[in-house]
Structure formats: structure tokens, C-alpha cells
Protein backbone atom coordinates (compact mmCIF):
# COMPACT_ATOMS: atom_id res chain seq x y z
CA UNK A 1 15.05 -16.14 -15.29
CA UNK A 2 11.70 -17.41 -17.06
CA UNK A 3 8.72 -14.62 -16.89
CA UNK A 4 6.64 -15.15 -14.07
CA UNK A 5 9.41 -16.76 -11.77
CA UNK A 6 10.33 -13.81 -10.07
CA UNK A 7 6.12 -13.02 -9.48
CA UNK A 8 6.26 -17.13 -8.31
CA UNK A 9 8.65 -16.88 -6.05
CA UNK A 10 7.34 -13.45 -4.71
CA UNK A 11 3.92 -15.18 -4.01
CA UNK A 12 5.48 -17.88 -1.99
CA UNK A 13 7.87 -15.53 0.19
CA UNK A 14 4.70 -14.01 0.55
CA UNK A 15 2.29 -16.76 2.03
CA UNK A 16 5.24 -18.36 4.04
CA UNK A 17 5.34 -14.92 6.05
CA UNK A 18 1.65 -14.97 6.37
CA UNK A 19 1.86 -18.34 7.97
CA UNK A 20 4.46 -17.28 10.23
CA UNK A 21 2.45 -14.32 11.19
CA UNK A 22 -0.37 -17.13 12.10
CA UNK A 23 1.72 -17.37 15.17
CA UNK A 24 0.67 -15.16 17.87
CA UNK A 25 4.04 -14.57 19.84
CA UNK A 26 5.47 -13.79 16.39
CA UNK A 27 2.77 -12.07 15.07
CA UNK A 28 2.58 -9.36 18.33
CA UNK A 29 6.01 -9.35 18.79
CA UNK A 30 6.58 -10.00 22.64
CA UNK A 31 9.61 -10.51 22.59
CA UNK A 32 11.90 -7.33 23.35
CA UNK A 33 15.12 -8.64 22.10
CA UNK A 34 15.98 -9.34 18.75
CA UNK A 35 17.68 -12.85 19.24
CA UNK A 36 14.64 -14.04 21.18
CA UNK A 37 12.02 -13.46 18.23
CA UNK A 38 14.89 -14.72 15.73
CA UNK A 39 14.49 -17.55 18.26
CA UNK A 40 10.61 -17.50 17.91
CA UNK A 41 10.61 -16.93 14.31
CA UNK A 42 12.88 -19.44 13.63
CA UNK A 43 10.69 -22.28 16.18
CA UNK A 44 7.87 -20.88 13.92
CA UNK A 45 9.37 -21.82 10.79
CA UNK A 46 10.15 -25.41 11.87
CA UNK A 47 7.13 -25.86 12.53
CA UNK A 48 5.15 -25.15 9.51
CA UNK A 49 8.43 -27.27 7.77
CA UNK A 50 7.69 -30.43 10.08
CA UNK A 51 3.95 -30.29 9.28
């Protein structure tokens, strides 16, 4: 692994989790089972992918 990947790739795990946490129903966490905010998450995810 080149130096500085690992710090790279650490950095954008990073601001993609922030972005999910931009979500409010994710961010809070209403949801009282696990599979529904996997379910939210996940919606959360395709969304920031699609823009």
C-alpha cells in the first residue's frame, strides 16, 4: 500500500459517514429495529450515490 493511502481512504470513509449523518432519521436514530435503520441507512446511501 503507497503512504498516505490508508490516511486517503480513512478521510473518505470519514466524510461519506458525515453525509449520511446529514440525514435526520439516520442521524437521531428513530428507528428501534436494526433492519429498519439498515433500511434507512442504506436509502441514505443511494441517495448521496444518485446525486
Amino acid at each position: 500500500m503507497p503512504p498516505g493511502h490508508a490516511t486517503a481512504r480513512r478521510n473518505e470513509v470519514e466524510r461519506t459517514i458525515n453525509a449520511i449523518k446529514s440525514f435526520r432519521a439516520a442521524a437521531t436514530r428513530y428507528d428501534k429495529r436494526a433492519y429498519v435503520f439498515h433500511g434507512t441507512v442504506t436509502l441514505a446511501a443511494i441517495r448521496l450515490w444518485l446525486r
